[in-house]
PDB file of N, CA and C in Angstrom:
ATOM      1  N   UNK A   1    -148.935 -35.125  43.184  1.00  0.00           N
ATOM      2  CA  UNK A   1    -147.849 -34.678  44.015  1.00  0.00           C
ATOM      3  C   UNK A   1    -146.888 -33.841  43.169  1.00  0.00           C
ATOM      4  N   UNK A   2    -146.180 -32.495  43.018  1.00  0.00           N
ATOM      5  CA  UNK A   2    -145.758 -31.763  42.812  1.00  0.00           C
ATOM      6  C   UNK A   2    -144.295 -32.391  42.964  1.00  0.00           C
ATOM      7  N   UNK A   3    -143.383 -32.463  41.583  1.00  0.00           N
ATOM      8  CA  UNK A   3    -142.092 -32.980  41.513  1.00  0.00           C
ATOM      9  C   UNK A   3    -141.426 -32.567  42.663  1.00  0.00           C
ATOM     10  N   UNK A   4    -140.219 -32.741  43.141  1.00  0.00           N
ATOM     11  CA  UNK A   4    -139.372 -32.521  44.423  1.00  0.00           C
ATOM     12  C   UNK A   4    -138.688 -31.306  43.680  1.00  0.00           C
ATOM     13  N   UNK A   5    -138.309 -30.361  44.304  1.00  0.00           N
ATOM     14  CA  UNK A   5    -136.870 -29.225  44.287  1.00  0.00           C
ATOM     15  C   UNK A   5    -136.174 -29.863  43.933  1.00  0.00           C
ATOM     16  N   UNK A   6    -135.021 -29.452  42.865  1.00  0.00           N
ATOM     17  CA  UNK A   6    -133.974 -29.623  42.626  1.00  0.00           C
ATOM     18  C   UNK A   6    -132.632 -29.010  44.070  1.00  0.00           C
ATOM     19  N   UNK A   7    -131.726 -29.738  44.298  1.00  0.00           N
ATOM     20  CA  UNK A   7    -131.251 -28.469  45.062  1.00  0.00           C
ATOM     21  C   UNK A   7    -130.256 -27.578  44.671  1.00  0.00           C
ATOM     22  N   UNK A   8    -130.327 -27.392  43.584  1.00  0.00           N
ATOM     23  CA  UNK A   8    -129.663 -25.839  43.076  1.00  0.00           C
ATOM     24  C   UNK A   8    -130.946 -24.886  43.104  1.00  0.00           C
ATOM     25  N   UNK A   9    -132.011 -25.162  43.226  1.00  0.00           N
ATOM     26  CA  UNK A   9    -133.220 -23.703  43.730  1.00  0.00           C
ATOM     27  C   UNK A   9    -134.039 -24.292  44.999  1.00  0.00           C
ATOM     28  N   UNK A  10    -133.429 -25.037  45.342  1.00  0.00           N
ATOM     29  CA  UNK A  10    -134.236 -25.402  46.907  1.00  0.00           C
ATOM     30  C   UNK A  10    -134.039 -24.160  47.591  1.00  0.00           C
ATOM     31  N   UNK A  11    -133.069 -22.973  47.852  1.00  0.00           N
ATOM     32  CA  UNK A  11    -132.734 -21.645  48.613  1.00  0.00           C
ATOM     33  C   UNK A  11    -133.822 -21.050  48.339  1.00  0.00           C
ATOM     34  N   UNK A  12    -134.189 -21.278  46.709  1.00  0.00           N
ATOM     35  CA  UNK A  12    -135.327 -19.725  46.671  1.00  0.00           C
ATOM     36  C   UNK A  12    -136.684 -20.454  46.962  1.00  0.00           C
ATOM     37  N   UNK A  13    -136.322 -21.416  46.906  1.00  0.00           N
ATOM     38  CA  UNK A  13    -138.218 -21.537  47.428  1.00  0.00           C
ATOM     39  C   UNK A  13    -139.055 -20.476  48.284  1.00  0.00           C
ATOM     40  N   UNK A  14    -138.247 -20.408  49.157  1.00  0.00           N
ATOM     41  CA  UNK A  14    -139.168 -19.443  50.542  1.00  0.00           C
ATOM     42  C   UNK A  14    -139.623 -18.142  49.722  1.00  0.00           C
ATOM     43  N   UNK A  15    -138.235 -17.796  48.922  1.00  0.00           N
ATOM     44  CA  UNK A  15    -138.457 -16.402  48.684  1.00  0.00           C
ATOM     45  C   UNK A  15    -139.407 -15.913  47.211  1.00  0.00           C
ATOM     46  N   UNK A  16    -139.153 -16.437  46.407  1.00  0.00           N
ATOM     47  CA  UNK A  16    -139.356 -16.713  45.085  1.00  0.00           C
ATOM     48  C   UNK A  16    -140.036 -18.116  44.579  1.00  0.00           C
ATOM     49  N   UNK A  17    -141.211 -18.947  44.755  1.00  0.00           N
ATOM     50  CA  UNK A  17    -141.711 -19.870  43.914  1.00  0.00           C
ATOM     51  C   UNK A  17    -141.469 -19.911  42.253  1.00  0.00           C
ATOM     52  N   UNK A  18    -141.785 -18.469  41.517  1.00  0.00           N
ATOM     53  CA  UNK A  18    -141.791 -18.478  40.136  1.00  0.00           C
ATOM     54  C   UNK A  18    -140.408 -18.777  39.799  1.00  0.00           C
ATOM     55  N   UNK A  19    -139.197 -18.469  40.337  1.00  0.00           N
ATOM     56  CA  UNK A  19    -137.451 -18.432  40.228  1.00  0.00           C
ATOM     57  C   UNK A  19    -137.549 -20.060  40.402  1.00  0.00           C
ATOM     58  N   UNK A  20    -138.175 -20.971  41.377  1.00  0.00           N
ATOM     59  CA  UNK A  20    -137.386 -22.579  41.053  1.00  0.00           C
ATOM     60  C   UNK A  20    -138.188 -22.923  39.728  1.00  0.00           C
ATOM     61  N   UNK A  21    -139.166 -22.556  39.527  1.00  0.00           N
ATOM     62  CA  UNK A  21    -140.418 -23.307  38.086  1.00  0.00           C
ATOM     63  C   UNK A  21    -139.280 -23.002  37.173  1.00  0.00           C
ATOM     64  N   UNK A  22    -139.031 -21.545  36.973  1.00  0.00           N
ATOM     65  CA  UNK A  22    -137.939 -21.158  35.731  1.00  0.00           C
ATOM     66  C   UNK A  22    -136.587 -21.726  35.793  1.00  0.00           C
ATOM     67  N   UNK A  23    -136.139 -22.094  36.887  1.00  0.00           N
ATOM     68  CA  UNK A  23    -134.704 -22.598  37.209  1.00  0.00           C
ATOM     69  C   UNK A  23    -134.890 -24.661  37.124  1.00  0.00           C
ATOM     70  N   UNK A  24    -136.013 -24.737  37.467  1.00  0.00           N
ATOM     71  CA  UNK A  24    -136.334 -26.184  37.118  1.00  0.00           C
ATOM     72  C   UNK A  24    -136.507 -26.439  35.794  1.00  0.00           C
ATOM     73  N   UNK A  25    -137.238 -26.073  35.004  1.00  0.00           N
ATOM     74  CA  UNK A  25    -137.973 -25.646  33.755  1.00  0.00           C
ATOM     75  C   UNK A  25    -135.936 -25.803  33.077  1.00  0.00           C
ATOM     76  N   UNK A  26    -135.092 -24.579  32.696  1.00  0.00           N
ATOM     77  CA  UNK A  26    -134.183 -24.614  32.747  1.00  0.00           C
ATOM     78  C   UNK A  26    -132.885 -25.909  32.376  1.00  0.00           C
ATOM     79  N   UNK A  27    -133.236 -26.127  33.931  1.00  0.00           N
ATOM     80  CA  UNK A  27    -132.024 -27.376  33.945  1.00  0.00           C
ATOM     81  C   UNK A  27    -132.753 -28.476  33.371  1.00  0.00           C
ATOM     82  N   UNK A  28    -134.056 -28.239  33.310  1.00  0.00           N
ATOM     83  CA  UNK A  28    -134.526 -29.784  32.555  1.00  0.00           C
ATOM     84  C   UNK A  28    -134.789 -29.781  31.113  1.00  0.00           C
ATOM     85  N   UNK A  29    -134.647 -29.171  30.428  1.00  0.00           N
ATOM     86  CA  UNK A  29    -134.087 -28.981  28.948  1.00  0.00           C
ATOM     87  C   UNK A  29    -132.887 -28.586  28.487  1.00  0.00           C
ATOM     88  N   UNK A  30    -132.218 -28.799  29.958  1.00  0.00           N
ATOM     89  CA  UNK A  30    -131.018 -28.593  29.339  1.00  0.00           C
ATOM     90  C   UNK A  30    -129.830 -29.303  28.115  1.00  0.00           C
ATOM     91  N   UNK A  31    -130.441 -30.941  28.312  1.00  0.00           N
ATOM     92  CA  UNK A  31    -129.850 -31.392  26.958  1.00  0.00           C
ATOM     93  C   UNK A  31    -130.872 -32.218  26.085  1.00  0.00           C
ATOM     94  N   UNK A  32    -132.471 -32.005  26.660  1.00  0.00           N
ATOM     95  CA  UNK A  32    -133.333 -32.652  25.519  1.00  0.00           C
ATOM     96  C   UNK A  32    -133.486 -31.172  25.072  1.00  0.00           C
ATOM     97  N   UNK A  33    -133.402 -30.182  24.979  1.00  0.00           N
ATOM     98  CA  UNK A  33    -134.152 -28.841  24.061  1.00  0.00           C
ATOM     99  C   UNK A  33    -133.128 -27.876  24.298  1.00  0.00           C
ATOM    100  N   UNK A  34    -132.273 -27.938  23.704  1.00  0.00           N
ATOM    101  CA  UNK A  34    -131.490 -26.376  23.874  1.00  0.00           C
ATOM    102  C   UNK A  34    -132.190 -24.979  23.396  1.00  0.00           C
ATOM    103  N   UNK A  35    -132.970 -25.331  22.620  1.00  0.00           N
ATOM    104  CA  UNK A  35    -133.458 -23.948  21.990  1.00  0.00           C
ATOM    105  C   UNK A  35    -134.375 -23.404  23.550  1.00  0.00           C
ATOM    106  N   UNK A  36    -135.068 -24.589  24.117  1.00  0.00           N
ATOM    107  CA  UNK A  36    -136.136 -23.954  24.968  1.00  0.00           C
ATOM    108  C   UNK A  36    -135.292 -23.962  26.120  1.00  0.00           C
ATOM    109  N   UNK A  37    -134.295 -24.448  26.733  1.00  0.00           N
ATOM    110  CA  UNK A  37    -133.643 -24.342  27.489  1.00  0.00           C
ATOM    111  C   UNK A  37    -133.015 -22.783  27.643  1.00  0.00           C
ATOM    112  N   UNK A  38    -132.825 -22.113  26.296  1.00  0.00           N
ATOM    113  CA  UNK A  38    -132.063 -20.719  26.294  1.00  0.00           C
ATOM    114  C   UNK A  38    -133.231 -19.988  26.778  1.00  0.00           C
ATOM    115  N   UNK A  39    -134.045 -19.941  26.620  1.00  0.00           N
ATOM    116  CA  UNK A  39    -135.496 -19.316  26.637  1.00  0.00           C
ATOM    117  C   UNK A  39    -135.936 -19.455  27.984  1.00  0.00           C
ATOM    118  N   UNK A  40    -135.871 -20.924  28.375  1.00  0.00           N
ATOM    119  CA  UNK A  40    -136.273 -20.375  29.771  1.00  0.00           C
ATOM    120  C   UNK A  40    -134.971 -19.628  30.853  1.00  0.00           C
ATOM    121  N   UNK A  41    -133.908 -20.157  30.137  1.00  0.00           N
ATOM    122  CA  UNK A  41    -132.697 -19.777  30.969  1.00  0.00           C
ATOM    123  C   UNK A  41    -132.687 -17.962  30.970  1.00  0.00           C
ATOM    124  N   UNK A  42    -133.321 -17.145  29.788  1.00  0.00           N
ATOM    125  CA  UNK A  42    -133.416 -15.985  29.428  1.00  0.00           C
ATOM    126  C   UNK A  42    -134.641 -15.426  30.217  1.00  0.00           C
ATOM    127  N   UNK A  43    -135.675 -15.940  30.570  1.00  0.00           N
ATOM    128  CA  UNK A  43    -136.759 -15.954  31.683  1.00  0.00           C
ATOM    129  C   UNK A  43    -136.699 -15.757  33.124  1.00  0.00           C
ATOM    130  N   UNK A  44    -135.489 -16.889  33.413  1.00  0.00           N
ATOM    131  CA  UNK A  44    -135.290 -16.657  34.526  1.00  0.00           C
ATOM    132  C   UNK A  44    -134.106 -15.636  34.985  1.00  0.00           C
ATOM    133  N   UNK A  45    -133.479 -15.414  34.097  1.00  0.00           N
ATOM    134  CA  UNK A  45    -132.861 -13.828  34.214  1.00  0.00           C
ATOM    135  C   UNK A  45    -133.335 -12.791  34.156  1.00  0.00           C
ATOM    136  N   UNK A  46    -135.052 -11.966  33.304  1.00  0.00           N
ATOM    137  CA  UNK A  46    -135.585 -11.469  33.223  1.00  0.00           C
ATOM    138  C   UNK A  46    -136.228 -11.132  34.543  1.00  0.00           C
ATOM    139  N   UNK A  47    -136.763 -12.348  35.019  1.00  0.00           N
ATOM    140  CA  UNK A  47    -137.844 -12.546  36.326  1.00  0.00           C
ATOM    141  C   UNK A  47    -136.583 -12.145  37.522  1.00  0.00           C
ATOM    142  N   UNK A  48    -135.483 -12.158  37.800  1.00  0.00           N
ATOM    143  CA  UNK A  48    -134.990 -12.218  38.862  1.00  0.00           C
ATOM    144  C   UNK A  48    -134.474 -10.479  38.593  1.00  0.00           C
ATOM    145  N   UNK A  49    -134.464  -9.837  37.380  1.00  0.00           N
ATOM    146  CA  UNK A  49    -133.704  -8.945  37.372  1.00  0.00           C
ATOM    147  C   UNK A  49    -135.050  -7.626  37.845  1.00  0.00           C
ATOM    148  N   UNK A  50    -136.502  -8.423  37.194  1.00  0.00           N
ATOM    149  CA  UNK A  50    -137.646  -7.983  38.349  1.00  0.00           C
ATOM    150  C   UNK A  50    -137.808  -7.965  39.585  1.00  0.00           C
ATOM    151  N   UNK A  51    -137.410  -8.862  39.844  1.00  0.00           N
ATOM    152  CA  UNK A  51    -137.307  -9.017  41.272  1.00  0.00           C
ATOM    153  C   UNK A  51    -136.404  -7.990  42.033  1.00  0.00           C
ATOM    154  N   UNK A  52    -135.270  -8.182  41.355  1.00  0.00           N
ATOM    155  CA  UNK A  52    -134.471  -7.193  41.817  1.00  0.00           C
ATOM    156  C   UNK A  52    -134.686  -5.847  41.852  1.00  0.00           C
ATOM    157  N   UNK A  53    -135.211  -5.448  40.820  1.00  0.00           N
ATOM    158  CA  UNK A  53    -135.585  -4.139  40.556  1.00  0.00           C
ATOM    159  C   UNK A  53    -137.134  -3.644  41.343  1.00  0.00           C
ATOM    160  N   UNK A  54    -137.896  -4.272  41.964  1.00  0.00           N
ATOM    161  CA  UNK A  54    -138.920  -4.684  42.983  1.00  0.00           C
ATOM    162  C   UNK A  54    -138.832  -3.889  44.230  1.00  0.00           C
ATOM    163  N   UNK A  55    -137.478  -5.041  44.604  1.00  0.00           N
ATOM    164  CA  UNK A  55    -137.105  -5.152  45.598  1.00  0.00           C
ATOM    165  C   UNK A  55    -136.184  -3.602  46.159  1.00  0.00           C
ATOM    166  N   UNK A  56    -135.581  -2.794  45.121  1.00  0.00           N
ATOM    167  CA  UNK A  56    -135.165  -1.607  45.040  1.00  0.00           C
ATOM    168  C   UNK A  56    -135.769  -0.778  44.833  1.00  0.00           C
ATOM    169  N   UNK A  57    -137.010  -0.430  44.665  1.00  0.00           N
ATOM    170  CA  UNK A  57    -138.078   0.491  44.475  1.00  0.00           C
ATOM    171  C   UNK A  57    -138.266   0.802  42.976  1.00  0.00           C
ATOM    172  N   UNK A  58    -137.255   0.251  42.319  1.00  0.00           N
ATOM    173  CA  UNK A  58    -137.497   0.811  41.031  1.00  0.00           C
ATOM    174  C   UNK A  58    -138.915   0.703  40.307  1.00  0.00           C
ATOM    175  N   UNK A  59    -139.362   1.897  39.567  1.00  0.00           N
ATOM    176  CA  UNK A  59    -140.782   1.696  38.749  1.00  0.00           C
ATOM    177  C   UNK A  59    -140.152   1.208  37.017  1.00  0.00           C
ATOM    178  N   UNK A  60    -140.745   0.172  37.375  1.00  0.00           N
ATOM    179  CA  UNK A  60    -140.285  -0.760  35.738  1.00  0.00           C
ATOM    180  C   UNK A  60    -141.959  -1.171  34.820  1.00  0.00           C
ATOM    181  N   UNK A  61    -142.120  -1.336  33.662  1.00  0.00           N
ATOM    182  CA  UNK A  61    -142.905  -1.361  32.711  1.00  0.00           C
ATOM    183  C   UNK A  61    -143.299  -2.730  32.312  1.00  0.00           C
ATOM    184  N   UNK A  62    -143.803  -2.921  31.234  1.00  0.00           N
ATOM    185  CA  UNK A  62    -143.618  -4.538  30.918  1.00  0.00           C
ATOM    186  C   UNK A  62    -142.804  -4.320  29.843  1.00  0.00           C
ATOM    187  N   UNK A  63    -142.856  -2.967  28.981  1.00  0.00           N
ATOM    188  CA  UNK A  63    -142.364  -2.106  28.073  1.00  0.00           C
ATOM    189  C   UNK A  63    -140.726  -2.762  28.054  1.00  0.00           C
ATOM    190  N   UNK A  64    -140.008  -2.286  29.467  1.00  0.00           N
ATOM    191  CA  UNK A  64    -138.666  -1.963  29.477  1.00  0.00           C
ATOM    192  C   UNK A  64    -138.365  -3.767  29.304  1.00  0.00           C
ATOM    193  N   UNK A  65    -137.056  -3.659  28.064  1.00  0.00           N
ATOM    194  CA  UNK A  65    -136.528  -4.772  27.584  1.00  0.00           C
ATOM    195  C   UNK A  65    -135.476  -5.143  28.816  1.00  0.00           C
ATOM    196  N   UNK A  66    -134.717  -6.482  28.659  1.00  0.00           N
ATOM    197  CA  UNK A  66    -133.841  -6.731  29.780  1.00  0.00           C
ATOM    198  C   UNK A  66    -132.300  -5.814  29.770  1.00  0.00           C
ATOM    199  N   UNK A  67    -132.175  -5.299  28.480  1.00  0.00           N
ATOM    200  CA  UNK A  67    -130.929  -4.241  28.545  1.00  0.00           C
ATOM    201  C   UNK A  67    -131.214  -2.807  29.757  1.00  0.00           C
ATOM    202  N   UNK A  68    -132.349  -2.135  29.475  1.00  0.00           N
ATOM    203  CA  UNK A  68    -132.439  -1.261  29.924  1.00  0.00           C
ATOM    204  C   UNK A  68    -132.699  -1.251  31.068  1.00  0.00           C
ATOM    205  N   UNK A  69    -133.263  -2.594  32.022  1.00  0.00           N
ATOM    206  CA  UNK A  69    -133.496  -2.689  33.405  1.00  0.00           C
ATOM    207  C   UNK A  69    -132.178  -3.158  33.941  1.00  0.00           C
ATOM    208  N   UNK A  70    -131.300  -4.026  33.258  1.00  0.00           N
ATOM    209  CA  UNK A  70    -129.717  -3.741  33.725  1.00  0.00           C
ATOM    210  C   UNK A  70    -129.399  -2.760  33.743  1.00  0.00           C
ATOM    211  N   UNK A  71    -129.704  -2.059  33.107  1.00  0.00           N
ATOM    212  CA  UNK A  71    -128.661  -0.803  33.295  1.00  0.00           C
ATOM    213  C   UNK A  71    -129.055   0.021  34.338  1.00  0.00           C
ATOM    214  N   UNK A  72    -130.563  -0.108  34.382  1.00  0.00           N
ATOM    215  CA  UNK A  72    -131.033   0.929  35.688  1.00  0.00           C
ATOM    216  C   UNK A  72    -131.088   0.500  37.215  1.00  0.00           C
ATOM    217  N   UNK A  73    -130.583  -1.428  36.763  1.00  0.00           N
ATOM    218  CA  UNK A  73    -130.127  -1.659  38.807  1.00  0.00           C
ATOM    219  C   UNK A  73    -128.842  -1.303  38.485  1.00  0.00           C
ATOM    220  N   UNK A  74    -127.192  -1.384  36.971  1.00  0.00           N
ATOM    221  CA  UNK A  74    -126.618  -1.303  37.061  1.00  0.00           C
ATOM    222  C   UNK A  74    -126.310   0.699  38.217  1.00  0.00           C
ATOM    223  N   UNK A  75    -127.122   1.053  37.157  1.00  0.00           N
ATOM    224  CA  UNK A  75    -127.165   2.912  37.954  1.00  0.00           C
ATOM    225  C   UNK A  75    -127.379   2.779  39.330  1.00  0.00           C
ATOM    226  N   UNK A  76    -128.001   1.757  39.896  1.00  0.00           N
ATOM    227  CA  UNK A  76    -128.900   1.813  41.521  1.00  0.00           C
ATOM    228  C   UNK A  76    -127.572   1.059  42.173  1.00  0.00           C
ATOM    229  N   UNK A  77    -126.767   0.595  41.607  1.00  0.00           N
ATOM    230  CA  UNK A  77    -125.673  -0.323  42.446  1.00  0.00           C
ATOM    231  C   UNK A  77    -125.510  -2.011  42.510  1.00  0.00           C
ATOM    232  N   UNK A  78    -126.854  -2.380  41.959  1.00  0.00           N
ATOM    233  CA  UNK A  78    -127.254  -3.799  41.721  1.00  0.00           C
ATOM    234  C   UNK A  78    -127.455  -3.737  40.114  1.00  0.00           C
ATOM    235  N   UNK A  79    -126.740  -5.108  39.970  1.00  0.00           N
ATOM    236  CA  UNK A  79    -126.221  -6.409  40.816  1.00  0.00           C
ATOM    237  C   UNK A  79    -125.036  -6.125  41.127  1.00  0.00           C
ATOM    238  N   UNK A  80    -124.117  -6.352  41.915  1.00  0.00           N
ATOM    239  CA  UNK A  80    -122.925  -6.204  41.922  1.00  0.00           C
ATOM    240  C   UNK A  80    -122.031  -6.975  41.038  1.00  0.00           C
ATOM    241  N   UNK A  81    -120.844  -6.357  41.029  1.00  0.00           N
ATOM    242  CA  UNK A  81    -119.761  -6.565  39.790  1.00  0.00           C
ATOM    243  C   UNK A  81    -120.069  -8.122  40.215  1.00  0.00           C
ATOM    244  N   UNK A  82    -119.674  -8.802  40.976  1.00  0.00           N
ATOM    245  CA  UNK A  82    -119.820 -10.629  41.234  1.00  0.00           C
ATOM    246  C   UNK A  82    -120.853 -11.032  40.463  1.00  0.00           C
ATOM    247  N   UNK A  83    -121.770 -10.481  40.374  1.00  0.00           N
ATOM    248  CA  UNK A  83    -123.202 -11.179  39.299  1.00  0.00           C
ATOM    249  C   UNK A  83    -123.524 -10.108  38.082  1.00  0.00           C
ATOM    250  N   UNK A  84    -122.795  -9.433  38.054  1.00  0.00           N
ATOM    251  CA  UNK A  84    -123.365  -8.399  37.073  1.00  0.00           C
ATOM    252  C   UNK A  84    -123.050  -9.527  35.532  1.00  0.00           C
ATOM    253  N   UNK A  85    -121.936 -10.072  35.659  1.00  0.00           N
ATOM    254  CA  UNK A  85    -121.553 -10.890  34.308  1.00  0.00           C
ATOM    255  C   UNK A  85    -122.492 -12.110  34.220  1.00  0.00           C
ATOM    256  N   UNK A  86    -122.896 -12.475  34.806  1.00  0.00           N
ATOM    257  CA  UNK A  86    -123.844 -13.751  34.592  1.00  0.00           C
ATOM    258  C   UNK A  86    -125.100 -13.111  33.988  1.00  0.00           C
ATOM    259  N   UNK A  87    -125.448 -11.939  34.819  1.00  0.00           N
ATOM    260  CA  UNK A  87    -126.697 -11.399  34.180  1.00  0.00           C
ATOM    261  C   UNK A  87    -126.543 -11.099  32.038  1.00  0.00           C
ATOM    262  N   UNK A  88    -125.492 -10.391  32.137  1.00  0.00           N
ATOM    263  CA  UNK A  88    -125.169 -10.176  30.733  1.00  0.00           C
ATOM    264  C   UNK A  88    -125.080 -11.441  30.009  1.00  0.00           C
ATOM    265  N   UNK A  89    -124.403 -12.345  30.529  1.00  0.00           N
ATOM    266  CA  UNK A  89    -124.693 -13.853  29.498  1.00  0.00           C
ATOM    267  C   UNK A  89    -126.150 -14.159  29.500  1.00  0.00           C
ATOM    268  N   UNK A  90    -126.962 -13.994  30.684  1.00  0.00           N
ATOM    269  CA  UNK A  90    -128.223 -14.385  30.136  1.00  0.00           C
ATOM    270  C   UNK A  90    -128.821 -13.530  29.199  1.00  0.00           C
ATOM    271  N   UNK A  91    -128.783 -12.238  28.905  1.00  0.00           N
ATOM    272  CA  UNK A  91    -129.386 -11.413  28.278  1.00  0.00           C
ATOM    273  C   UNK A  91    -129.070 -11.775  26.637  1.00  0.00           C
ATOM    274  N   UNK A  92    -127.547 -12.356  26.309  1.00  0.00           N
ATOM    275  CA  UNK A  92    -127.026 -12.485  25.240  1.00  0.00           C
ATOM    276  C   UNK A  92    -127.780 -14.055  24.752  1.00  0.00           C
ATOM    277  N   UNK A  93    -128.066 -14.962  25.883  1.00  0.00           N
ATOM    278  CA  UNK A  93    -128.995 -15.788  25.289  1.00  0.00           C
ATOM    279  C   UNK A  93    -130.035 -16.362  24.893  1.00  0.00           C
TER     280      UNK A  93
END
């Protein structure tokens, strides 16, 4: 049987499966493994900023690092200023 949702990613289920694994993954190292906790926490900022960039037509690489795909939803209008700062803390960790 497949652990239960947390419900801080129970929303994305429908939309996103890989976003709760990384957001579960995440909160559950959050105080046995900090090192892997940053890592997946840096994952699931990566994966959503794909998503995002997906979801906007953008043509992205496996190439392009997470600076340069911020900057190119920052150019497209996404994320907006409300999430644009969360994205940058994940990138810094």
């Amino acid at each position: 049987m497949p652990p239960a949702i947390p419900p801080n990613f129970a929303f994305l289920a429908h939309q996103d499966p890989r976003c709760v694994v990384l957001g579960m993954h995440a909160e559950r190292y959050f105080a046995e493994g900090p090192n892997t906790r940053l890592v997946k926490r840096r994952q699931l900022g990566e994966h959503l900023a794909q998503h995002a960039a997906a979801r906007l037509g953008l043509d992205t690489s496996p190439e392009d690092n997470q600076a340069t795909l911020s900057n190119r939803l920052r150019e497209r209008g996404a994320p907006g200023a409300t999430i644009r700062q969360p994205f940058h803390e994940l990138q810094g960790a």
